[in-house]
N, C-alpha and C. Protein backbone atom coordinates (compact mmCIF):
# COMPACT_ATOMS: atom_id res chain seq x y z
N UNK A 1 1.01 18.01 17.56
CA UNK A 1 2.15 17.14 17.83
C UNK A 1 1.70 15.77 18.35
N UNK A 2 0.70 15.91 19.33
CA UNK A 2 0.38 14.14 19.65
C UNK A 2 -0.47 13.57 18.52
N UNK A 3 -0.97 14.24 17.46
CA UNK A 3 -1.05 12.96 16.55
C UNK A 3 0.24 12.52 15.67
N UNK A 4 1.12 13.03 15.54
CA UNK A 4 2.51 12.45 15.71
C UNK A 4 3.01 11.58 16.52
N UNK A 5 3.30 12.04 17.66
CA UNK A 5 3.93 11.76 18.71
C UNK A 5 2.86 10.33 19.38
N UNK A 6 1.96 10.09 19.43
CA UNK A 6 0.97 8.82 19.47
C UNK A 6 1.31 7.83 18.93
N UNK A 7 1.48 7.64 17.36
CA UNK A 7 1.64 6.55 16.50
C UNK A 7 2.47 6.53 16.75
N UNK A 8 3.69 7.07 16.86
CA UNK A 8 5.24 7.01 17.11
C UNK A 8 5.14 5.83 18.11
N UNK A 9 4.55 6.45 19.18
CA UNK A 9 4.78 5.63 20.62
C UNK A 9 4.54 4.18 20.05
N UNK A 10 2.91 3.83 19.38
CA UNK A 10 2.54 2.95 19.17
C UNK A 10 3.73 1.56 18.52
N UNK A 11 4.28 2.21 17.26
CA UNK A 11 4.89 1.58 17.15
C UNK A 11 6.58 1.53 17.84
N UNK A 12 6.56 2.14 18.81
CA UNK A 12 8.16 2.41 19.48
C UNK A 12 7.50 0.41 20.26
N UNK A 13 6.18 1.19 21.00
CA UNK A 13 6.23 -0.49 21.50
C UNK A 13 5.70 -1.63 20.67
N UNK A 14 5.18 -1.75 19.89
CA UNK A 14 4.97 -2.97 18.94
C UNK A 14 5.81 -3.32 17.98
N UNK A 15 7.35 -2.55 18.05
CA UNK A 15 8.21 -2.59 17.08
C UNK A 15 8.65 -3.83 16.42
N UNK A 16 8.43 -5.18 16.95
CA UNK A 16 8.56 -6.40 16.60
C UNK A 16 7.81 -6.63 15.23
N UNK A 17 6.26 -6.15 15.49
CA UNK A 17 5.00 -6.67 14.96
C UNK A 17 5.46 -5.99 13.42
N UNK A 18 5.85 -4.50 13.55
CA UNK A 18 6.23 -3.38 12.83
C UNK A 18 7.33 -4.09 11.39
N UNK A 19 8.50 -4.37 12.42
CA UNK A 19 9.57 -5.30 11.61
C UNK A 19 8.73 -6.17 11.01
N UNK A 20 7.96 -7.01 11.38
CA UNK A 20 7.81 -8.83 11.01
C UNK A 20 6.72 -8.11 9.50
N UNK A 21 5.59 -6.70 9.79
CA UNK A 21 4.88 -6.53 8.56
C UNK A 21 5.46 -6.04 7.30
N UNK A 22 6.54 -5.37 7.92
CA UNK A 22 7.49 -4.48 6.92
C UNK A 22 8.44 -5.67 6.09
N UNK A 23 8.69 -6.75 6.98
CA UNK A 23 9.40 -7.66 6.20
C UNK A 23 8.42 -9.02 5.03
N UNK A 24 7.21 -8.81 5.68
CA UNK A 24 5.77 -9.68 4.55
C UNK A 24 5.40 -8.01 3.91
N UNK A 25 5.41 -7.14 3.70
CA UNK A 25 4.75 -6.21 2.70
C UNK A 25 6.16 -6.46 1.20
N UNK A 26 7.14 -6.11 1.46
CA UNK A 26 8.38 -6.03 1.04
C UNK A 26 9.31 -7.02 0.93
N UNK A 27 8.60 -8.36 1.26
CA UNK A 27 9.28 -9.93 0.80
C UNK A 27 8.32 -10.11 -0.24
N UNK A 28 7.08 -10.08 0.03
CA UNK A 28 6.05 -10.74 -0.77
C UNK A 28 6.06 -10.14 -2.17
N UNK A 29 6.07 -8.63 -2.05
CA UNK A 29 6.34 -7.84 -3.48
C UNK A 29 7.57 -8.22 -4.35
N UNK A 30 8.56 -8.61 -3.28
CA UNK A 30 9.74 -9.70 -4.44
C UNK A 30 9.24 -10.85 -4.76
N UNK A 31 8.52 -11.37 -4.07
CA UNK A 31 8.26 -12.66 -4.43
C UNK A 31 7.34 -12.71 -6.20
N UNK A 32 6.10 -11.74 -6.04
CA UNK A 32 5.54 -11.50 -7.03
C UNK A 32 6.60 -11.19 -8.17
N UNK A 33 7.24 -10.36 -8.01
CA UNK A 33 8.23 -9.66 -8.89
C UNK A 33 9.40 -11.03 -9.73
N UNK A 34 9.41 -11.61 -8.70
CA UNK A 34 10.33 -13.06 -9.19
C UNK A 34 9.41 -13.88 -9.90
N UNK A 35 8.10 -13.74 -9.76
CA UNK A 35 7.21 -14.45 -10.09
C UNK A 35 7.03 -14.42 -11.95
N UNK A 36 7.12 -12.80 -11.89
CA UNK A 36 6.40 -12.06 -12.78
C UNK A 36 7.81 -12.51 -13.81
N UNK A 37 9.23 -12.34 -12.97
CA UNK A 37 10.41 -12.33 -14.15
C UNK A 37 10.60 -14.20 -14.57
N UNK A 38 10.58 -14.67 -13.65
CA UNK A 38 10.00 -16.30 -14.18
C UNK A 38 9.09 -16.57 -15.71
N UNK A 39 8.14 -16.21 -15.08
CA UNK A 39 6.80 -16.42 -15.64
C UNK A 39 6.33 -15.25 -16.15
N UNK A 40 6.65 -14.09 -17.91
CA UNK A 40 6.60 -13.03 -18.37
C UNK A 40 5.22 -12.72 -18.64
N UNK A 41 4.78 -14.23 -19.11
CA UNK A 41 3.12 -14.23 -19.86
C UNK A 41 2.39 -14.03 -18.57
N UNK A 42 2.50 -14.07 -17.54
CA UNK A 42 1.51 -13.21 -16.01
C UNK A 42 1.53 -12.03 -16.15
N UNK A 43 3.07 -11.27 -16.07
CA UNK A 43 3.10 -9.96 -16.12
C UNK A 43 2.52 -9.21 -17.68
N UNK A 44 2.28 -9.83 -18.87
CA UNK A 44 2.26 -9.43 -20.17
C UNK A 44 0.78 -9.29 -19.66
N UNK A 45 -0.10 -10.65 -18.76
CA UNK A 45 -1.83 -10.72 -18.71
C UNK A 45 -1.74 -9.64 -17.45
N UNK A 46 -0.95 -9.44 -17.06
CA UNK A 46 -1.50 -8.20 -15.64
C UNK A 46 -1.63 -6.73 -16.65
N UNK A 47 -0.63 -6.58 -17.33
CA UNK A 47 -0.88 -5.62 -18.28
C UNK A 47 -1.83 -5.20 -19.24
N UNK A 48 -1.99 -6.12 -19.94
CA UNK A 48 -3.38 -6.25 -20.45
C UNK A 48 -4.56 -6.36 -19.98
N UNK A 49 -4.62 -6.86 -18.77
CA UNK A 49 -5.95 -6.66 -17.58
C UNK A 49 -5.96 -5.14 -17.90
N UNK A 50 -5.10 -4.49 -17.39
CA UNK A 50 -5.07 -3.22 -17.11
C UNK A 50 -5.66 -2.15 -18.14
N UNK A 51 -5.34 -2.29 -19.56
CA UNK A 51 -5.53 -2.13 -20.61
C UNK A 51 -6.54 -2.52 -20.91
N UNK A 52 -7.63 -3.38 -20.58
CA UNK A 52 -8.95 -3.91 -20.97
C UNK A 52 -10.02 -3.40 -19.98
N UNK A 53 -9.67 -3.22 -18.73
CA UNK A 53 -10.51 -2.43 -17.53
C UNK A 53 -10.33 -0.95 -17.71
N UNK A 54 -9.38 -0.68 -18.63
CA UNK A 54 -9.50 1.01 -18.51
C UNK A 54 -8.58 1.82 -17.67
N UNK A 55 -7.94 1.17 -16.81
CA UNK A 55 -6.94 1.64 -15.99
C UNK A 55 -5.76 2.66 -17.11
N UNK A 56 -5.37 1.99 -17.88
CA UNK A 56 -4.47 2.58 -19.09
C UNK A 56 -4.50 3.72 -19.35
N UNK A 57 -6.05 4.10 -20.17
CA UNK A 57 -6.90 5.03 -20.59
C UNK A 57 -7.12 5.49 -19.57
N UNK A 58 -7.23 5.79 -18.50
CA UNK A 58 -7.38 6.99 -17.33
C UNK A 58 -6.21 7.65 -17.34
N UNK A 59 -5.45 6.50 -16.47
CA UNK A 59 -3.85 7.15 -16.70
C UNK A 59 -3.46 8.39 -18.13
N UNK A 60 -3.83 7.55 -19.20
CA UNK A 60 -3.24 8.85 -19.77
C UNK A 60 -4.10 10.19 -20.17
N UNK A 61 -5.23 9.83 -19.78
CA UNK A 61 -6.43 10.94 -19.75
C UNK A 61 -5.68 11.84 -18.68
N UNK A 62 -5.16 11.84 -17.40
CA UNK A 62 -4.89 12.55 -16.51
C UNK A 62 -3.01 13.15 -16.80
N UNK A 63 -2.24 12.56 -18.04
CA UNK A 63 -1.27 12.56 -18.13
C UNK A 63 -0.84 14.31 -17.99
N UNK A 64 -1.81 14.83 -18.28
CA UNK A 64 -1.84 16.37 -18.56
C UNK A 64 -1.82 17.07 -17.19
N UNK A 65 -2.40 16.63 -16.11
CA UNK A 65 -2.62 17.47 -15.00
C UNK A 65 -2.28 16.71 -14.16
N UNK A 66 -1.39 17.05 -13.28
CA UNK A 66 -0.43 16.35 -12.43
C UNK A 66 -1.41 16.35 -10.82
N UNK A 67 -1.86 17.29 -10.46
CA UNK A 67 -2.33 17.23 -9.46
C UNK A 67 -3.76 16.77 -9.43
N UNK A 68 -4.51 16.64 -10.68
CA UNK A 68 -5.55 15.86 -10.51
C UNK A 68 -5.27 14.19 -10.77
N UNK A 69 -4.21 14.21 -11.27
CA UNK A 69 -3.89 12.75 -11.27
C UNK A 69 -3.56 12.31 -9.98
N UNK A 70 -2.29 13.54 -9.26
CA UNK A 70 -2.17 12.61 -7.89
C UNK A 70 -3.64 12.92 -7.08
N UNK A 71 -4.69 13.36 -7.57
CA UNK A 71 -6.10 13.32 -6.30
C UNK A 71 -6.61 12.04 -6.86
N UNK A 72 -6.60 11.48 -8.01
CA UNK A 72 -7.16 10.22 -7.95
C UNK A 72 -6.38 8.97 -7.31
N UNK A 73 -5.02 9.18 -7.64
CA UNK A 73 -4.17 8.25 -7.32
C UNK A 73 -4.31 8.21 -5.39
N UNK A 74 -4.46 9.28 -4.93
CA UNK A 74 -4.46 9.21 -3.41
C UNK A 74 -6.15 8.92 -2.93
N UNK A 75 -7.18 8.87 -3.89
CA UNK A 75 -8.33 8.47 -3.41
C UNK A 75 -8.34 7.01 -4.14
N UNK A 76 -7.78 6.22 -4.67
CA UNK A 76 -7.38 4.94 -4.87
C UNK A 76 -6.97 3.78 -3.70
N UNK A 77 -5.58 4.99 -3.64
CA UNK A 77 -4.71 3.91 -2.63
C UNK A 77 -5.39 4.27 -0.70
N UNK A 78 -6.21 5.51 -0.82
CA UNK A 78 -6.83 5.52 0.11
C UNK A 78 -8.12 4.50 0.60
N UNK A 79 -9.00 4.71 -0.41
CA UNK A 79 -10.60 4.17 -0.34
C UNK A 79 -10.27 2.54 -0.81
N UNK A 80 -9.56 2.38 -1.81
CA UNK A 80 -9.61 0.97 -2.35
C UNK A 80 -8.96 0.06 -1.71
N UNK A 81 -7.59 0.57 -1.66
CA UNK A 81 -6.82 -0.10 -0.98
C UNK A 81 -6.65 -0.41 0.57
N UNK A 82 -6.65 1.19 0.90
CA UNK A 82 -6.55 1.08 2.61
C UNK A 82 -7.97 0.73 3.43
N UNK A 83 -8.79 1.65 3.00
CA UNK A 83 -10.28 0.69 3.61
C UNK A 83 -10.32 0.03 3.03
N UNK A 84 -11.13 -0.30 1.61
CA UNK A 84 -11.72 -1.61 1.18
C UNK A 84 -11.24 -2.68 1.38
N UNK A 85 -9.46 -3.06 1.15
CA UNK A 85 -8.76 -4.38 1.40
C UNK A 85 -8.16 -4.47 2.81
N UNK A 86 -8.23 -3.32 3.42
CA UNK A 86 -7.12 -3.95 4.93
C UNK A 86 -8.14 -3.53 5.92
N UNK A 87 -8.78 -2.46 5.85
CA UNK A 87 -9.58 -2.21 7.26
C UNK A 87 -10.57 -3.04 7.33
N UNK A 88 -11.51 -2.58 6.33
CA UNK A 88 -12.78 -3.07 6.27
C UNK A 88 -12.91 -4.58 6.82
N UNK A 89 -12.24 -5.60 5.84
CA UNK A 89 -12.33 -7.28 6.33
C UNK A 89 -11.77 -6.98 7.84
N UNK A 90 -10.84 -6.57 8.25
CA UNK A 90 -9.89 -6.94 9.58
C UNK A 90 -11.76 -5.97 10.73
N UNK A 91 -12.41 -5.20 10.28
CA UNK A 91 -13.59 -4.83 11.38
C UNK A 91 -14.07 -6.14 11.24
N UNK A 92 -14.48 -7.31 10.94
CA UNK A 92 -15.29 -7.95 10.57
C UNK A 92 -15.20 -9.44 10.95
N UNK A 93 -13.55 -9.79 10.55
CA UNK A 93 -12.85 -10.89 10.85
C UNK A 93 -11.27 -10.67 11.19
N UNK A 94 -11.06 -11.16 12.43
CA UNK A 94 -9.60 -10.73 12.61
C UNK A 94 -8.53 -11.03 11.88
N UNK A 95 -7.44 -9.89 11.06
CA UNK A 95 -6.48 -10.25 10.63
C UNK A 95 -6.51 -10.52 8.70
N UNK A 96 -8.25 -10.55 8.49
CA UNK A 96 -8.41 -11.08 7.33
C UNK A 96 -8.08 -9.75 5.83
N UNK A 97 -7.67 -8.34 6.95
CA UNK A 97 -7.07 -7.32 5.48
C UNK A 97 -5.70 -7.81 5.87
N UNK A 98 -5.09 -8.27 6.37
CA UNK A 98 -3.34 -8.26 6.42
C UNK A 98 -3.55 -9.76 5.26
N UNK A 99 -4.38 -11.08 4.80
CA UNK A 99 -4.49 -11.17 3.77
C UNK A 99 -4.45 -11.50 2.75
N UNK A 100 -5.53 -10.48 2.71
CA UNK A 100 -5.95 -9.79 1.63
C UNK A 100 -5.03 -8.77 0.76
N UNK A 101 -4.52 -7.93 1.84
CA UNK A 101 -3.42 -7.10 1.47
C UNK A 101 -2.11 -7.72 0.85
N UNK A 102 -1.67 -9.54 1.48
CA UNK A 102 -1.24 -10.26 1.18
C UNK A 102 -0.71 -10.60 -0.56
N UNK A 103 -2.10 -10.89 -0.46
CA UNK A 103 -2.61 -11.54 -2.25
C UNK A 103 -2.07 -9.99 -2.96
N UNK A 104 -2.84 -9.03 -2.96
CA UNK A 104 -2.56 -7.62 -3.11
C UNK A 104 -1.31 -7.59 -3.49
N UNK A 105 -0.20 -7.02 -3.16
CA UNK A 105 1.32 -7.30 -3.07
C UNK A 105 1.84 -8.15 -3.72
N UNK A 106 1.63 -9.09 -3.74
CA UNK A 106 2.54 -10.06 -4.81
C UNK A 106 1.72 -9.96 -6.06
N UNK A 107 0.41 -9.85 -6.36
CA UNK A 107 -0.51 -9.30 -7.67
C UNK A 107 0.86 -8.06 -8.28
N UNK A 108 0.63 -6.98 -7.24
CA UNK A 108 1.09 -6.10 -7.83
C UNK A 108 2.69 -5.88 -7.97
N UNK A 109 3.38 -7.23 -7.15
CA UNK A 109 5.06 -7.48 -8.07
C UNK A 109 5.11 -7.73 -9.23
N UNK A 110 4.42 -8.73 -9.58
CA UNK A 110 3.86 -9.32 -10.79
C UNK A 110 3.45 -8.43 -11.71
N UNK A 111 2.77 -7.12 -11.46
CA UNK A 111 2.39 -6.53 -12.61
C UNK A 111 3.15 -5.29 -12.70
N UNK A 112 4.39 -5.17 -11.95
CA UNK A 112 5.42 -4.36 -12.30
C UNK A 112 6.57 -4.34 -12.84
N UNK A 113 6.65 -5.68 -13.31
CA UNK A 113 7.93 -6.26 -14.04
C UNK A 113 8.41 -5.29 -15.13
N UNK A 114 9.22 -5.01 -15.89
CA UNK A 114 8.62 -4.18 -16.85
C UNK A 114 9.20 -5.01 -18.25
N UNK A 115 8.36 -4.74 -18.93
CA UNK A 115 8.61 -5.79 -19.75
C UNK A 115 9.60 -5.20 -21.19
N UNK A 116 10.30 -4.14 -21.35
CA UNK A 116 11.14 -4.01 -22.61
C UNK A 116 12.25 -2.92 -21.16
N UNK A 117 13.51 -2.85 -22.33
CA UNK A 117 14.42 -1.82 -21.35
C UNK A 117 13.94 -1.02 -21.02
N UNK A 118 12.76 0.20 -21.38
CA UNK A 118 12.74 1.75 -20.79
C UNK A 118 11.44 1.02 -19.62
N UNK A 119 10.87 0.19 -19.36
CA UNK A 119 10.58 -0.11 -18.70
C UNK A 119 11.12 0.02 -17.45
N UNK A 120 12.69 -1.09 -17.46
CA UNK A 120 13.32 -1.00 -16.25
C UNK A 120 13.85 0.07 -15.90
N UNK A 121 14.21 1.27 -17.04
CA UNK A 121 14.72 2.76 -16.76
C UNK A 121 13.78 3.54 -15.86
N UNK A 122 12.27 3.34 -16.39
CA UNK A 122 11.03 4.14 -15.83
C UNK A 122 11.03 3.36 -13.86
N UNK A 123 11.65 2.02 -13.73
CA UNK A 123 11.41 1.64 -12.52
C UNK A 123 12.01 1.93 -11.33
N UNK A 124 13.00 2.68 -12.11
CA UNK A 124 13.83 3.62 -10.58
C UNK A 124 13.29 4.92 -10.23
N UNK A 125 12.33 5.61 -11.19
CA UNK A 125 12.09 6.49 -10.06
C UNK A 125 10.67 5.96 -9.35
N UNK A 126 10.20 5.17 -9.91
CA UNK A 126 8.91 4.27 -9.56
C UNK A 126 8.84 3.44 -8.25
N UNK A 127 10.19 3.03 -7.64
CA UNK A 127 10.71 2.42 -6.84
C UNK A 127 10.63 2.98 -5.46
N UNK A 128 10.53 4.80 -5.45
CA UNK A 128 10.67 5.62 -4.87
C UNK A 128 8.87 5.11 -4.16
N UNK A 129 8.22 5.65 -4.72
CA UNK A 129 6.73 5.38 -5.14
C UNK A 129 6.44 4.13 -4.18
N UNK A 130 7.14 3.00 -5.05
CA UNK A 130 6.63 1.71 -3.82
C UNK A 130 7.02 1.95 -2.65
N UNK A 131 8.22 2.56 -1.79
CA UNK A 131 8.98 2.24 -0.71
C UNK A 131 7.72 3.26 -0.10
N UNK A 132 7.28 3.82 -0.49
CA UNK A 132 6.30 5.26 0.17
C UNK A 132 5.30 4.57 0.77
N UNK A 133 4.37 4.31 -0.31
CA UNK A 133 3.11 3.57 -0.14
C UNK A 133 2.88 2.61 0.32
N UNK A 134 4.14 1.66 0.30
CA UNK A 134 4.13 0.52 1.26
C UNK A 134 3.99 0.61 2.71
N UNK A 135 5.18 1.71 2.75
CA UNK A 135 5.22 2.41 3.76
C UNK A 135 3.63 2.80 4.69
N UNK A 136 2.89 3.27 4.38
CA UNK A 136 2.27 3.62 5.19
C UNK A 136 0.71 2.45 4.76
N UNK A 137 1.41 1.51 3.84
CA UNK A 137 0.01 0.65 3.94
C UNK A 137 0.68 -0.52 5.43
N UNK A 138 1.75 -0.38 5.98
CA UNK A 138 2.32 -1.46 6.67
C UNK A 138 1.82 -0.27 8.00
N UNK A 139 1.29 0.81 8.36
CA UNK A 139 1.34 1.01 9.49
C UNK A 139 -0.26 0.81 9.43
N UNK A 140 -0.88 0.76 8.32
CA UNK A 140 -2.46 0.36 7.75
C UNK A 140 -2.61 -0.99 9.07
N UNK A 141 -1.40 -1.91 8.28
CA UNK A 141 -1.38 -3.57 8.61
C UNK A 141 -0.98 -3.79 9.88
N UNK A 142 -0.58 -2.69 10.54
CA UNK A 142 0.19 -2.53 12.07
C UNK A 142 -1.35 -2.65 12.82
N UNK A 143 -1.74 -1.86 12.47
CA UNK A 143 -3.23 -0.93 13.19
C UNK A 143 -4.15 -2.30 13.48
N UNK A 144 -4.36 -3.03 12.02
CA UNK A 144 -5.50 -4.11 12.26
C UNK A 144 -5.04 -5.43 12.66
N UNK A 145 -3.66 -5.36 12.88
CA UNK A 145 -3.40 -6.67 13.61
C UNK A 145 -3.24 -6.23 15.25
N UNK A 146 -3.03 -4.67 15.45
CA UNK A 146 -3.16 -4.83 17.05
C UNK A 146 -5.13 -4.71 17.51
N UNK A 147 -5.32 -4.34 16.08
CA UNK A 147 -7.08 -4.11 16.51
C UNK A 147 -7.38 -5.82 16.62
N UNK A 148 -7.13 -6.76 16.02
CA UNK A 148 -7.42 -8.35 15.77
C UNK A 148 -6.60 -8.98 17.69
N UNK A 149 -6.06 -8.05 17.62
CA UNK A 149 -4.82 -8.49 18.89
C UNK A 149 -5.74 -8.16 19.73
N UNK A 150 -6.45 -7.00 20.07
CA UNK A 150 -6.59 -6.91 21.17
C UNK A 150 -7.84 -7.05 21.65
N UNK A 151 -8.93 -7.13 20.27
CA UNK A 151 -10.52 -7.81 20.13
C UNK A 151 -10.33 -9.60 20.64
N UNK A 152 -9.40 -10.05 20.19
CA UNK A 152 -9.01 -11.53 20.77
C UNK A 152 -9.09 -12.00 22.19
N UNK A 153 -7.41 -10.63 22.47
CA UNK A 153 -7.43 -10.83 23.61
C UNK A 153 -7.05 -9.54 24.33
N UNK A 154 -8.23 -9.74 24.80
CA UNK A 154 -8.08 -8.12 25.24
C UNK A 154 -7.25 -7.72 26.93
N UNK A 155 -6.78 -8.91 27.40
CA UNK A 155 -6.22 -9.07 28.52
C UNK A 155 -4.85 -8.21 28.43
N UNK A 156 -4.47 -8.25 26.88
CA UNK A 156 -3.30 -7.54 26.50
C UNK A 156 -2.63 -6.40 26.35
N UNK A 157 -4.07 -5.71 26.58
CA UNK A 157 -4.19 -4.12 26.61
C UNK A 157 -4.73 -3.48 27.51
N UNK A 158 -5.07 -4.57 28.72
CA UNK A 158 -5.30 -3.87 29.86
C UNK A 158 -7.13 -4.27 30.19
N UNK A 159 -7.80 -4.98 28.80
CA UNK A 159 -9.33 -4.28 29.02
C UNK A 159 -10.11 -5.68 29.17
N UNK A 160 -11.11 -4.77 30.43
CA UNK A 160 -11.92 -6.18 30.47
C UNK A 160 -12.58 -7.22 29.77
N UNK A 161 -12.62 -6.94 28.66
CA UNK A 161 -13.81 -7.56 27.79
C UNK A 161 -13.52 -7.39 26.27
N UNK A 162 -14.12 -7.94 25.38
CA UNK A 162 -13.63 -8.13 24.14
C UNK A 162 -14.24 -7.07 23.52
N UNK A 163 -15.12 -6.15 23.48
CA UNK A 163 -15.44 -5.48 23.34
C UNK A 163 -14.97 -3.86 23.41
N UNK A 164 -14.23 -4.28 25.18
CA UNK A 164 -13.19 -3.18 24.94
C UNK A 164 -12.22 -2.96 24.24
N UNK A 165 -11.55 -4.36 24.38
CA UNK A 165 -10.42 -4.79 23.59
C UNK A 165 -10.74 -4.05 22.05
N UNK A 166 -11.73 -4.60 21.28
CA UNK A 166 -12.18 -4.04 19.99
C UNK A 166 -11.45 -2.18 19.93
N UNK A 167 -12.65 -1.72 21.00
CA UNK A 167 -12.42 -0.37 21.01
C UNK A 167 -10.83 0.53 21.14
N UNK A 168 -10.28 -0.24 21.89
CA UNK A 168 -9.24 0.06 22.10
C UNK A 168 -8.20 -0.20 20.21
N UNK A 169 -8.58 -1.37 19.99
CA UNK A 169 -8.03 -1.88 18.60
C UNK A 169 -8.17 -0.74 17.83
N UNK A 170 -9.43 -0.54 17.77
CA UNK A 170 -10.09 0.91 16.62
C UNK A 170 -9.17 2.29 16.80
N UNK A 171 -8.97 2.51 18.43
CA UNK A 171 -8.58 3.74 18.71
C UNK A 171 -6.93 3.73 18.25
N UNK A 172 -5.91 2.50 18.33
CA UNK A 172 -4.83 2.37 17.60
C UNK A 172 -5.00 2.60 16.44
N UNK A 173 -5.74 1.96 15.52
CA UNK A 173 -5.54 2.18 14.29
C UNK A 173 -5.87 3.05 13.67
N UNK A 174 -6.53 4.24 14.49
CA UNK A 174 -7.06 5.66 14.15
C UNK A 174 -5.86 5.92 14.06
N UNK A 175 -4.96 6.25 15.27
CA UNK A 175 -4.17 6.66 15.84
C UNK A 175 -2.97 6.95 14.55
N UNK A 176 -2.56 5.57 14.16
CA UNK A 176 -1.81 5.26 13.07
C UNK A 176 -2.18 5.30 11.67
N UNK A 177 -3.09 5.62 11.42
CA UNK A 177 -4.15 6.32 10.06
C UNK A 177 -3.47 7.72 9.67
N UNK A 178 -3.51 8.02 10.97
CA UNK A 178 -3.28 9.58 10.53
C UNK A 178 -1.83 9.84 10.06
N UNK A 179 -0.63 9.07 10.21
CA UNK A 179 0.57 9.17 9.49
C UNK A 179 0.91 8.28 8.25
N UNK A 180 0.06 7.46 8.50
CA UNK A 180 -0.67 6.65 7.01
C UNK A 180 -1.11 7.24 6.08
N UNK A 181 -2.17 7.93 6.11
CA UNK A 181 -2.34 9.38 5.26
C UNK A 181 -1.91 10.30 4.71
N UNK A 182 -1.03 10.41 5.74
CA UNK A 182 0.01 11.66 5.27
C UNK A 182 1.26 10.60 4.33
N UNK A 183 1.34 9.95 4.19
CA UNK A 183 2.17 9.08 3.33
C UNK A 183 1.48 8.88 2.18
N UNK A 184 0.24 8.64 2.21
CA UNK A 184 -0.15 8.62 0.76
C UNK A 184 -0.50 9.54 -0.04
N UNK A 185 -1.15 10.64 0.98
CA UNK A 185 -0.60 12.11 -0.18
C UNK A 185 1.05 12.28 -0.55
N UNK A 186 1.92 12.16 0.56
CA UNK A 186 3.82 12.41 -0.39
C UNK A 186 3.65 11.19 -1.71
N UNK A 187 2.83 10.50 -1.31
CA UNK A 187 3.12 9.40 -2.47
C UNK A 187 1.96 9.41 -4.02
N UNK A 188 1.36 9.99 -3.20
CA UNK A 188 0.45 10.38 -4.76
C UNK A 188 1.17 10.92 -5.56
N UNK A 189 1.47 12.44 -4.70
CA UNK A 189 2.22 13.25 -5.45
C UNK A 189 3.66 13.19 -5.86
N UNK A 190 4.21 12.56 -5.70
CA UNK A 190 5.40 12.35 -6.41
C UNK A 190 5.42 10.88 -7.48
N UNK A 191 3.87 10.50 -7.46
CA UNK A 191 3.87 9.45 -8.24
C UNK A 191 3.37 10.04 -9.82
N UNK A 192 2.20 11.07 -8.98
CA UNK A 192 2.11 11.85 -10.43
C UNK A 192 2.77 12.59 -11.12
N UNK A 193 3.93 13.28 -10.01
CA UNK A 193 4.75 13.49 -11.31
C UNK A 193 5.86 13.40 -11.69
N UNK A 194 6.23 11.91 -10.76
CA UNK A 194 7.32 11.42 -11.18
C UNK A 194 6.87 10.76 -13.06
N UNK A 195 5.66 9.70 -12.71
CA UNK A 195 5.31 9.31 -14.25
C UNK A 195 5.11 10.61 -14.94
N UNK A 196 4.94 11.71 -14.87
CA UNK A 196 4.34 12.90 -16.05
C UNK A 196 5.51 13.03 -16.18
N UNK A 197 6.15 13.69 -15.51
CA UNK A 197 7.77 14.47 -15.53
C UNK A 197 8.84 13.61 -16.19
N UNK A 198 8.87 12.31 -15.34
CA UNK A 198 10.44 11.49 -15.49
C UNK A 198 9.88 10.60 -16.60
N UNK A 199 8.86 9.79 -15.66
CA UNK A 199 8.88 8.28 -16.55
C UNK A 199 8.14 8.27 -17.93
N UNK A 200 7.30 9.42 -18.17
CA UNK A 200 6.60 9.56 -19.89
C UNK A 200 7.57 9.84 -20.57
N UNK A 201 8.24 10.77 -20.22
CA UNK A 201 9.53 11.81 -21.25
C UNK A 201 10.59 10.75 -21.12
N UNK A 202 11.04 9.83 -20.46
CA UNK A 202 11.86 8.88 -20.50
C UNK A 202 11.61 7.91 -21.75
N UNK A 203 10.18 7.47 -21.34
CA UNK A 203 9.78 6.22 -22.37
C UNK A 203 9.57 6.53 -23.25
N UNK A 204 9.46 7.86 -24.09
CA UNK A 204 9.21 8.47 -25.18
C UNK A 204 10.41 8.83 -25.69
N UNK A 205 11.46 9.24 -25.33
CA UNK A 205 12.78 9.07 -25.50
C UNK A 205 13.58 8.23 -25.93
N UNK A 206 13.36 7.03 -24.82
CA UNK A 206 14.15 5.90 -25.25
C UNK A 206 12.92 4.99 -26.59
N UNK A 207 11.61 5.27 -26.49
CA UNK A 207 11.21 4.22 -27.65
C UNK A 207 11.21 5.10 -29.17
């Protein structure tokens, strides 16, 4: 229960910080998204990126097995996303995965546009998917701005020295990892088979 009941607290008191990330994770992804419906030939080249790196061709290599798709999809949005772009820079330089994570987010409004009708049919249960993962990449973005907060100034958390401050930063964002996690497994898995289940048999339907 207290690794529950911990992060809870965490953000019961930083609830400001909480609001202000939840409102840049989930402005910025419209912004991309407005970007993408503006400007089609971005979203047509985000697609085709995708399609030329191989991303495509995995996807439907895994179209068959739902739960090995959601183990890649949750060692993705785990390793790539959550360390590589938000933790990792923010140990290093304060604040610099919130971003990173930034750029991230509006990239990926942009490359969700959908570009014919079963597109936009496939984007409601897909929608589900973003609100998840966002979800727990914003308690990601919670973690390394109180770790940047309190390596700064560590007067804020009680600790003598910047060093503590650090430590203390680290031990929050452990703290809040662990319900972060558990969000991106619900979100793997209902991503894999929301696309196997809903959104293939949809788009195969309607094209």
């Amino acid at each position: 229960m207290q690794l529950i009941r911990k992060p809870f607290g965490i953000i019961r008191e930083n609830l400001r910080i909480y609001l202000v990330l939840n409102a840049l994770a989930y402005g910025l992804f419209l912004v991309g998204f407005a970007i993408g419906l503006i400007f089609p030939d971005l979203s047509a080249g985000r697609a085709e990126a995708l399609e030329n790196d191989g991303t495509a061709d995995l996807v439907l290599s895994l179209i068959s097995n739902p739960w090995l798709f959601a183990l890649v999809i949750l060692l993705v949005n785990t390793f790539q996303l959550s360390l590589l772009t938000i933790v990792l820079p923010s140990l290093i330089i304060p604040f610099s995965g919130i971003v990173a994570f930034s750029v991230w987010v509006v990239i990926t409004g942009v490359t969700l546009v959908p570009a014919d009708g079963a597109g936009w049919v496939a984007l409601i249960p897909h929608s589900l998917t973003l609100i998840i993962e966002l979800q727990a990449y914003i308690l990601v973005l919670t973690g390394v701005f109180l770790l940047g907060k309190f390596w700064l100034r560590p007067r804020s958390i009680g600790a003598a020295n910047h060093r503590t401050g650090y430590l203390r930063g680290l031990q929050h964002l452990g703290r809040l990892a662990v319900p972060a996690f558990l969000l991106l497994i619900v979100g793997a898995i209902w991503e894999a088979f929301s696309l196997i289940y809903l959104v293939h048999p949809l788009q195969q339907w309607l094209l």
